[in-house]
PDB file of N, CA and C in Angstrom:
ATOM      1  N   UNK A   1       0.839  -1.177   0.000  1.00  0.00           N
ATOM      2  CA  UNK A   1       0.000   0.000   0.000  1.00  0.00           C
ATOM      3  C   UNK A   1       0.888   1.247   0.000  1.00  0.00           C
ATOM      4  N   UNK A   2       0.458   2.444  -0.843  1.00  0.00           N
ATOM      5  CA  UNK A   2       1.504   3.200  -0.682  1.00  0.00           C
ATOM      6  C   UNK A   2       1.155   4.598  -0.309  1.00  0.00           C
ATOM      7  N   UNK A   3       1.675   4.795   0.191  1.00  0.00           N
ATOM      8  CA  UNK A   3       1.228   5.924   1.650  1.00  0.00           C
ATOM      9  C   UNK A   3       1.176   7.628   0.889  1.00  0.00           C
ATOM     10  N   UNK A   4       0.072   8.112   0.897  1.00  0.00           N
ATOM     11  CA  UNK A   4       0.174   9.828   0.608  1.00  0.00           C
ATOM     12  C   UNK A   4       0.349  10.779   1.274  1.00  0.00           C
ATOM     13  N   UNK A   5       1.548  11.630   1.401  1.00  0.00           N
ATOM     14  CA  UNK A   5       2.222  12.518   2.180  1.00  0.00           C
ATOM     15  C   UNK A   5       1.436  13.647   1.387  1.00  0.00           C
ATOM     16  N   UNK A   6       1.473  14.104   2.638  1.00  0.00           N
ATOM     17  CA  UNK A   6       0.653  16.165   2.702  1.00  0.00           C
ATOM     18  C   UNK A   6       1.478  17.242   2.471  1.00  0.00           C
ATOM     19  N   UNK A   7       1.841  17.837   2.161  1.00  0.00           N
ATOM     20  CA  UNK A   7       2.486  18.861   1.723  1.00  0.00           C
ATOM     21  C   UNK A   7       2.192  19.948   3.373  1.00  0.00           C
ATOM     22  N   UNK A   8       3.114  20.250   3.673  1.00  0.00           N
ATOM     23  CA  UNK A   8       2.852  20.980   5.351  1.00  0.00           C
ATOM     24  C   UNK A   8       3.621  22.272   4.956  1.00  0.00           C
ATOM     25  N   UNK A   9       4.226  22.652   3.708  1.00  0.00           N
ATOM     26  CA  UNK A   9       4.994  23.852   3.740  1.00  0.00           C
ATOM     27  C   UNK A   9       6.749  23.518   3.469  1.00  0.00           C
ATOM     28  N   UNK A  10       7.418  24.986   2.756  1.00  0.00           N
ATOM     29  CA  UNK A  10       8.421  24.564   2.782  1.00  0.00           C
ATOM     30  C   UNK A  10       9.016  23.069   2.471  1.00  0.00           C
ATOM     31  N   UNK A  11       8.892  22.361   1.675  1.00  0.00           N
ATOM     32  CA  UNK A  11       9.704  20.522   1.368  1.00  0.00           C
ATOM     33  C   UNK A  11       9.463  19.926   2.702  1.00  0.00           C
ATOM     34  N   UNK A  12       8.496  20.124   3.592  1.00  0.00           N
ATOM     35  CA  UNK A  12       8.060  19.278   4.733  1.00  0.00           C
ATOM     36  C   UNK A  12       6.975  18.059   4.447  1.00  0.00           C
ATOM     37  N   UNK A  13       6.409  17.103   4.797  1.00  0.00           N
ATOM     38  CA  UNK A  13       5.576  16.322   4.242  1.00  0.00           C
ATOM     39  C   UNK A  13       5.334  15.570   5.835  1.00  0.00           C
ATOM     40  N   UNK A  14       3.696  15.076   5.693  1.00  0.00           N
ATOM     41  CA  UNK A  14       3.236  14.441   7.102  1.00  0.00           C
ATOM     42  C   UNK A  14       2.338  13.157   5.911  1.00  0.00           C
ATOM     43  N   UNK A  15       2.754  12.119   6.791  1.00  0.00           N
ATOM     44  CA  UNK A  15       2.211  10.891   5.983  1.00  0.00           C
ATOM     45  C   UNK A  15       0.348  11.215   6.545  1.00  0.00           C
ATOM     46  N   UNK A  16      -0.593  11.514   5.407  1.00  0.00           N
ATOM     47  CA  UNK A  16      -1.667  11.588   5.523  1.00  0.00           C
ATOM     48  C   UNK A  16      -2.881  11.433   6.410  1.00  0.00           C
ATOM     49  N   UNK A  17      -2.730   9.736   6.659  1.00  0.00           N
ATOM     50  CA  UNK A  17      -2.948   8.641   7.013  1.00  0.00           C
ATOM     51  C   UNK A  17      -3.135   8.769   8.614  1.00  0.00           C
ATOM     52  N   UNK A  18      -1.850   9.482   8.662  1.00  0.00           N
ATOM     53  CA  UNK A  18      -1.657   9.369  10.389  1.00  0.00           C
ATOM     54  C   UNK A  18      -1.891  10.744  11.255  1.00  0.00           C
ATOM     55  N   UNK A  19      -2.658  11.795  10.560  1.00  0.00           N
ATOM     56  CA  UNK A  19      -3.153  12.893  11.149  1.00  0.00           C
ATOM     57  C   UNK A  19      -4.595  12.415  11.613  1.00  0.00           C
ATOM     58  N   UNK A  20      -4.620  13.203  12.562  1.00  0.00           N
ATOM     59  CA  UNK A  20      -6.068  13.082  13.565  1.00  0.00           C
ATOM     60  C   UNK A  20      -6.649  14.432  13.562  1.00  0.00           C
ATOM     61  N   UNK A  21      -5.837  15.746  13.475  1.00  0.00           N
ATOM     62  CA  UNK A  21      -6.808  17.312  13.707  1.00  0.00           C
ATOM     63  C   UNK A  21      -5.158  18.446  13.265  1.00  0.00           C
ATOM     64  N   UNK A  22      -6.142  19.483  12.472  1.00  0.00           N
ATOM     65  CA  UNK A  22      -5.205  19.892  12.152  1.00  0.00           C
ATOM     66  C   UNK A  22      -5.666  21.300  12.837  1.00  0.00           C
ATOM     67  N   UNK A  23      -4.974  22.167  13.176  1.00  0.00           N
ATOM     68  CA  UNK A  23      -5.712  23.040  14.563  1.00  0.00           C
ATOM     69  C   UNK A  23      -5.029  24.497  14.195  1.00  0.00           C
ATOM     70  N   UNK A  24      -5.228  25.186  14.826  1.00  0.00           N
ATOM     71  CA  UNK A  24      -4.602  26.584  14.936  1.00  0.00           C
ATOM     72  C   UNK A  24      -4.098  26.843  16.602  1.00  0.00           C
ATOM     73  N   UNK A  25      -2.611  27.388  16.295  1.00  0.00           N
ATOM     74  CA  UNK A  25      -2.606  27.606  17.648  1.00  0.00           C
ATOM     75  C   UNK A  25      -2.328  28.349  18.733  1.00  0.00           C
ATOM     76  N   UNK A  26      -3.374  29.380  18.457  1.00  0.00           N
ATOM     77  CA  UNK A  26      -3.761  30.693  19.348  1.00  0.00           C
ATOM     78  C   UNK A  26      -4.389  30.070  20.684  1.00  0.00           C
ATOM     79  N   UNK A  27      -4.887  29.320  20.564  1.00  0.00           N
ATOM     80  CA  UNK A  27      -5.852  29.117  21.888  1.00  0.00           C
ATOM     81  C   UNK A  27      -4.844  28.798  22.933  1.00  0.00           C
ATOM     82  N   UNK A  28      -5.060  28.999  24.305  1.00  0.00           N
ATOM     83  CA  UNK A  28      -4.396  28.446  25.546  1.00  0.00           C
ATOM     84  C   UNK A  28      -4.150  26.981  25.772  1.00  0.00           C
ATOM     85  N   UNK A  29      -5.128  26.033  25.421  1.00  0.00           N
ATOM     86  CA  UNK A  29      -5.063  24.459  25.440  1.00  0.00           C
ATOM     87  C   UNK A  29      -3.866  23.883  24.268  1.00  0.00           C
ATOM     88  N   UNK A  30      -4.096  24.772  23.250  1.00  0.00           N
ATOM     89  CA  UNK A  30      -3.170  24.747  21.933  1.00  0.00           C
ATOM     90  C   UNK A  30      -1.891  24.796  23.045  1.00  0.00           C
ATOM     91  N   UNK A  31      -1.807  25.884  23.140  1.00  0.00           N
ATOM     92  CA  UNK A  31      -0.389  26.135  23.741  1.00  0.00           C
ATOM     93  C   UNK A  31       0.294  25.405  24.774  1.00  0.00           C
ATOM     94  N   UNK A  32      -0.471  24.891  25.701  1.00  0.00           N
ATOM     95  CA  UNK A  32       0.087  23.339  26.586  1.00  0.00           C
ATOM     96  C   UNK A  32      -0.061  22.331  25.842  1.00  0.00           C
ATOM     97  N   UNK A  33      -0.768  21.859  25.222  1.00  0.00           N
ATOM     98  CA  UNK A  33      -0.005  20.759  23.941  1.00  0.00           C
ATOM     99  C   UNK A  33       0.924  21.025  23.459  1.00  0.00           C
ATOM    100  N   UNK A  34       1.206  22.368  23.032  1.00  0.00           N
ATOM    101  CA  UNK A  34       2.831  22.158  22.235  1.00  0.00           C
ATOM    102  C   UNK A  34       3.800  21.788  23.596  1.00  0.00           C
ATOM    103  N   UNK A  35       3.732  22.635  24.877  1.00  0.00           N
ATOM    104  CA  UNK A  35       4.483  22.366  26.199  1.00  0.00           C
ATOM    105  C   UNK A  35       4.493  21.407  26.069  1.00  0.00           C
ATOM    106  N   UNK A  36       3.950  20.594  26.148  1.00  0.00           N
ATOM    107  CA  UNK A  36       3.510  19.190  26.922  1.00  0.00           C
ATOM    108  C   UNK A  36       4.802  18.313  25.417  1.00  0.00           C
ATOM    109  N   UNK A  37       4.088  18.189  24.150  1.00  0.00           N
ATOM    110  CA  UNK A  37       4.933  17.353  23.252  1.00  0.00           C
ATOM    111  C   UNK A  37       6.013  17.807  23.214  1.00  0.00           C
ATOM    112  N   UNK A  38       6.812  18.991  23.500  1.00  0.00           N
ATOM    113  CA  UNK A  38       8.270  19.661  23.891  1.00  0.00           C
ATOM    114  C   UNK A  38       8.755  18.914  24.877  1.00  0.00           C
ATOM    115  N   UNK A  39       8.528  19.013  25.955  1.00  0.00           N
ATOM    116  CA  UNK A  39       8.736  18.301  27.566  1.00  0.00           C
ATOM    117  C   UNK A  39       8.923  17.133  27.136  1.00  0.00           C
ATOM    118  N   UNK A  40       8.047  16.225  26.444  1.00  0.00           N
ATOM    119  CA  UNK A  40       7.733  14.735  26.244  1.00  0.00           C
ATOM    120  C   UNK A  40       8.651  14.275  24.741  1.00  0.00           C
ATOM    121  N   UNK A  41       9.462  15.436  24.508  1.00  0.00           N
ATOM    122  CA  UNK A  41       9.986  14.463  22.616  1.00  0.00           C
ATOM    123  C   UNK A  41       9.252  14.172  21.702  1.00  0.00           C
ATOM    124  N   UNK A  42       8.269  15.123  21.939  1.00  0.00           N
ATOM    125  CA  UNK A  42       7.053  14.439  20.309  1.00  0.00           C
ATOM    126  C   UNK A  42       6.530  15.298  20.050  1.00  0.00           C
ATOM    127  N   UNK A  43       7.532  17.044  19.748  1.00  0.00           N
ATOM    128  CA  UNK A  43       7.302  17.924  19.269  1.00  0.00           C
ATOM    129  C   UNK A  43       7.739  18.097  17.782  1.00  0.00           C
ATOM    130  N   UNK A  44       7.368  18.433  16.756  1.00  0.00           N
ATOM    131  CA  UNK A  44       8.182  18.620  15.625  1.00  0.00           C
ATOM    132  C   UNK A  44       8.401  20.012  14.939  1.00  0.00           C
ATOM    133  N   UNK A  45       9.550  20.626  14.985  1.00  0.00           N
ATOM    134  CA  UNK A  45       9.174  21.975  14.121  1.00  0.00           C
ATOM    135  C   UNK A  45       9.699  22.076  12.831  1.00  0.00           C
ATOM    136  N   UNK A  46       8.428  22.234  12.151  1.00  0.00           N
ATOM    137  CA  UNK A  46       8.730  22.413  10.666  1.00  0.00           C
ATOM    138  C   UNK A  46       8.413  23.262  10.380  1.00  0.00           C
ATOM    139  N   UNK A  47       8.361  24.725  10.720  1.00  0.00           N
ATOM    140  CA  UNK A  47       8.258  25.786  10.458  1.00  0.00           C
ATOM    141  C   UNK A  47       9.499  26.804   9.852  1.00  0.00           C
ATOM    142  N   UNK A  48      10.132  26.003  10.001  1.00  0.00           N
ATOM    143  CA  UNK A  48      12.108  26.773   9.129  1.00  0.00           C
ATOM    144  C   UNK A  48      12.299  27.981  10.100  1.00  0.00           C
ATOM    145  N   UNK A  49      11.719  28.776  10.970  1.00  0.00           N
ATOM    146  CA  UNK A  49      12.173  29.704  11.303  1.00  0.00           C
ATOM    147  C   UNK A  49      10.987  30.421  11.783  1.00  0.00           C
ATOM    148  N   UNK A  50       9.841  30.430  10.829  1.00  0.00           N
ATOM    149  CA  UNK A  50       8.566  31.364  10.379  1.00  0.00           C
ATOM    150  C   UNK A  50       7.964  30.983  11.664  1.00  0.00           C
ATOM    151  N   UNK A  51       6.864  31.758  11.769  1.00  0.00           N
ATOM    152  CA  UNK A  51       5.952  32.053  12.729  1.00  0.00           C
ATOM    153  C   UNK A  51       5.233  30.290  12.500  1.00  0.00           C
ATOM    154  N   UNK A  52       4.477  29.728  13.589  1.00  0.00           N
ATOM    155  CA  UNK A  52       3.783  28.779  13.737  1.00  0.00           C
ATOM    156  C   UNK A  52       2.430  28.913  13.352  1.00  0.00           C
ATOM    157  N   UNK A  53       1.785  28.787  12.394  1.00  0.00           N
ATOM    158  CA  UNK A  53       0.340  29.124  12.196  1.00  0.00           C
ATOM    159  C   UNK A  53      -0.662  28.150  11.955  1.00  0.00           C
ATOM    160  N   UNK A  54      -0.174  26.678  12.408  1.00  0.00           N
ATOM    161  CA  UNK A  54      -1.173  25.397  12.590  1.00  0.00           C
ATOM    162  C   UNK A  54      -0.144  24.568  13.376  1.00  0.00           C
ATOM    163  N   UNK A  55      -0.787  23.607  13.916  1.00  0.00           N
ATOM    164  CA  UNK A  55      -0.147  22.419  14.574  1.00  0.00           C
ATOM    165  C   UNK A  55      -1.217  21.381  13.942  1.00  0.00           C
ATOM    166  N   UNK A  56      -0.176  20.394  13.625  1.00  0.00           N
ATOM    167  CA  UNK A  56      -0.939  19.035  13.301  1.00  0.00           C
ATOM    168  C   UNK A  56      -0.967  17.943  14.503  1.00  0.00           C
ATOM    169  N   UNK A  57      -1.921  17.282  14.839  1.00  0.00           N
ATOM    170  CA  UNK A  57      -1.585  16.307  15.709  1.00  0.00           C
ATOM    171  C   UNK A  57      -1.698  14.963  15.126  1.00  0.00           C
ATOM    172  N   UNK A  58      -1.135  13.598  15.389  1.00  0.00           N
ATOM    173  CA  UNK A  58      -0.904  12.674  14.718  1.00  0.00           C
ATOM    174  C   UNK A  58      -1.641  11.750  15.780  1.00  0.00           C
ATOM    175  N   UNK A  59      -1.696  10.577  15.071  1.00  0.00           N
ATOM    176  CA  UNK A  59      -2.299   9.367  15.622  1.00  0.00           C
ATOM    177  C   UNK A  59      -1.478   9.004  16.626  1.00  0.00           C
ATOM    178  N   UNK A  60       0.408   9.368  16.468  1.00  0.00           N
ATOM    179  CA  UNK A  60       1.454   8.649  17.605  1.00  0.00           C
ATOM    180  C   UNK A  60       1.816   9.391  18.349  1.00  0.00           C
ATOM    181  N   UNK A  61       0.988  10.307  18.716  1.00  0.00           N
ATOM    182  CA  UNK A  61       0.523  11.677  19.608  1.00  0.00           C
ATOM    183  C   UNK A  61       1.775  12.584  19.345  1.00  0.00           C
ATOM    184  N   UNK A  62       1.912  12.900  18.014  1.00  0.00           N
ATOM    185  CA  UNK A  62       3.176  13.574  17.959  1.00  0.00           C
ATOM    186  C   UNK A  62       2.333  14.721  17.650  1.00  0.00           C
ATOM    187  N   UNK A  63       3.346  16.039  17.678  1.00  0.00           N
ATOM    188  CA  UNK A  63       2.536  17.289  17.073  1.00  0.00           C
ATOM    189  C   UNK A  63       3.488  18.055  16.448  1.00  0.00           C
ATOM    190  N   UNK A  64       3.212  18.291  15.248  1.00  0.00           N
ATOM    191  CA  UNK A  64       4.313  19.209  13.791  1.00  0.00           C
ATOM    192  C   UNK A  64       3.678  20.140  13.944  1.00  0.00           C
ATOM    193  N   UNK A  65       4.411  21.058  14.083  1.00  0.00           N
ATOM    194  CA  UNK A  65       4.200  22.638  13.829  1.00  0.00           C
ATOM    195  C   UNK A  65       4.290  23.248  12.373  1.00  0.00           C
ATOM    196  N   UNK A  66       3.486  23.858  11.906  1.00  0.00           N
ATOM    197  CA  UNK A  66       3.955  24.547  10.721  1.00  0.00           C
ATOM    198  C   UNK A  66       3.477  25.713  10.006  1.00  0.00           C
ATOM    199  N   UNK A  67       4.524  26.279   9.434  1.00  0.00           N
ATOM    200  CA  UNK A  67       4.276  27.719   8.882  1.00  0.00           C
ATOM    201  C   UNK A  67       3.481  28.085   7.932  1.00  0.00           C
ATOM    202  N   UNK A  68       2.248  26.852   8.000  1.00  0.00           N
ATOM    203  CA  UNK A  68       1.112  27.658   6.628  1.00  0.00           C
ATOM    204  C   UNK A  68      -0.363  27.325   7.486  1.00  0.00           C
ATOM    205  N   UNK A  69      -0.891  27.965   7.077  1.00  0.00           N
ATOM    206  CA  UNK A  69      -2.122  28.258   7.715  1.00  0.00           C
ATOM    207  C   UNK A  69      -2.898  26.819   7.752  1.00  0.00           C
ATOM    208  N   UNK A  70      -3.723  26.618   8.664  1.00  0.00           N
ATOM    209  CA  UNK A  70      -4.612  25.426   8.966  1.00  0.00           C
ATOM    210  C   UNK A  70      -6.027  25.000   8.361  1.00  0.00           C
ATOM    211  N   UNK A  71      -6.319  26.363   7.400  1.00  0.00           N
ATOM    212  CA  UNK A  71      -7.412  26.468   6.621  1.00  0.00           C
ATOM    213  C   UNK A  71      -6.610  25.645   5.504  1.00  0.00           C
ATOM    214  N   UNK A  72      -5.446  26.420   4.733  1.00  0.00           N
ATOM    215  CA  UNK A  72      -4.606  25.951   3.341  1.00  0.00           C
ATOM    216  C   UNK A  72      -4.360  24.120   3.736  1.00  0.00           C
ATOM    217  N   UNK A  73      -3.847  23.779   4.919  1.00  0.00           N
ATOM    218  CA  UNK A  73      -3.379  22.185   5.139  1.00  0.00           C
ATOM    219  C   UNK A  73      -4.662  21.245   5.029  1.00  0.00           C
ATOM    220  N   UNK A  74      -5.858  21.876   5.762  1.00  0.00           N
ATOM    221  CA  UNK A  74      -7.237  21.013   5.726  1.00  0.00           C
ATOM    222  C   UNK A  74      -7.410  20.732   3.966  1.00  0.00           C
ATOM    223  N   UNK A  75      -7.355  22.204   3.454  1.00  0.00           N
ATOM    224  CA  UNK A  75      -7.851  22.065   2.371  1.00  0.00           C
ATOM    225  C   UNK A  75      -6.824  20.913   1.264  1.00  0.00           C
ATOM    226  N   UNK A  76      -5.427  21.289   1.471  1.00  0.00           N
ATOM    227  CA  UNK A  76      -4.831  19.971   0.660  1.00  0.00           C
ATOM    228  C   UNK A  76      -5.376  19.049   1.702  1.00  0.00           C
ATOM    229  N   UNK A  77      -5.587  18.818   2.358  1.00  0.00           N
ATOM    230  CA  UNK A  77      -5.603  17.075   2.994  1.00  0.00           C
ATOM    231  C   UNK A  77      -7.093  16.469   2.173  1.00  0.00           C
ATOM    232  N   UNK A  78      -7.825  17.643   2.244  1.00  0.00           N
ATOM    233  CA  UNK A  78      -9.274  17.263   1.469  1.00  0.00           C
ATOM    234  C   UNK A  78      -8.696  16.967  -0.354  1.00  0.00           C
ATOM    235  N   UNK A  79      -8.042  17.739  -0.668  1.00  0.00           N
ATOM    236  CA  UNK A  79      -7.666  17.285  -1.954  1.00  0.00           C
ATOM    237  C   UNK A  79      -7.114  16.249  -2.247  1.00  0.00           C
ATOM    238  N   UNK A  80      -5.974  15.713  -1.173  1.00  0.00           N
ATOM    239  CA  UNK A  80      -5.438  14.430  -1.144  1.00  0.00           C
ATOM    240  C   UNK A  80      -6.305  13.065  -0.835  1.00  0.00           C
ATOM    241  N   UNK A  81      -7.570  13.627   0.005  1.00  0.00           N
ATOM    242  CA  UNK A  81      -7.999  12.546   0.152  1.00  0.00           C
ATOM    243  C   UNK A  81      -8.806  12.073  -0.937  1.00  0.00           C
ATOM    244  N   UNK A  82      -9.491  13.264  -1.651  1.00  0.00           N
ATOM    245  CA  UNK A  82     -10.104  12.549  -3.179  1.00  0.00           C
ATOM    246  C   UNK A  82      -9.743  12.210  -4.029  1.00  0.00           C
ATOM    247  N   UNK A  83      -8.322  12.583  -4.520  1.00  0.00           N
ATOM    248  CA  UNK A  83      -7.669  11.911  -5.557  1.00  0.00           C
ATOM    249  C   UNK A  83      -7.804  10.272  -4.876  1.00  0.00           C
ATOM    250  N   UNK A  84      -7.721  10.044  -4.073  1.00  0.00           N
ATOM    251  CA  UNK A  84      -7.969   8.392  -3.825  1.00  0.00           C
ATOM    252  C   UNK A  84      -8.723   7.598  -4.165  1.00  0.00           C
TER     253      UNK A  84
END
């Protein structure tokens, strides 16, 4: 079976499959999840530098940060999922 990676920004890629919510993260709860997967090793930053403007969370409770908006990532993930 062969697995479809998401485009997250910048040459970053999240295997499809294994996202659970793709979020924005202004809110306060947002912001102790990133604490929390920092503290714990299952933070990822793929943001190159840029401001953080979604967090993805994964099925292996990991959480990628990244520098494109959470409206633009839903919307490829919806595109990726119909080409299927």
């Amino acid at each position: 079976m062969k697995q479809k990676l998401l485009n997250i920004g910048f040459g970053s890629t999240v295997v499809a499959d294994r996202i659970i919510a793709v979020v924005q993260p202004n809110s306060a709860p947002m912001k102790r999840l990133r604490d929390e997967a920092k503290d714990n090793k299952r933070l990822v930053d793929a943001t190159h530098g840029r401001r953080t403007r979604s967090m993805i969370i994964t099925d292996s409770n990991h959480v990628v940060l990244s520098a494109i908006q959470a409206e633009t990532i839903s919307l490829r993930y919806t595109i990726l999922k119909a080409s299927e």
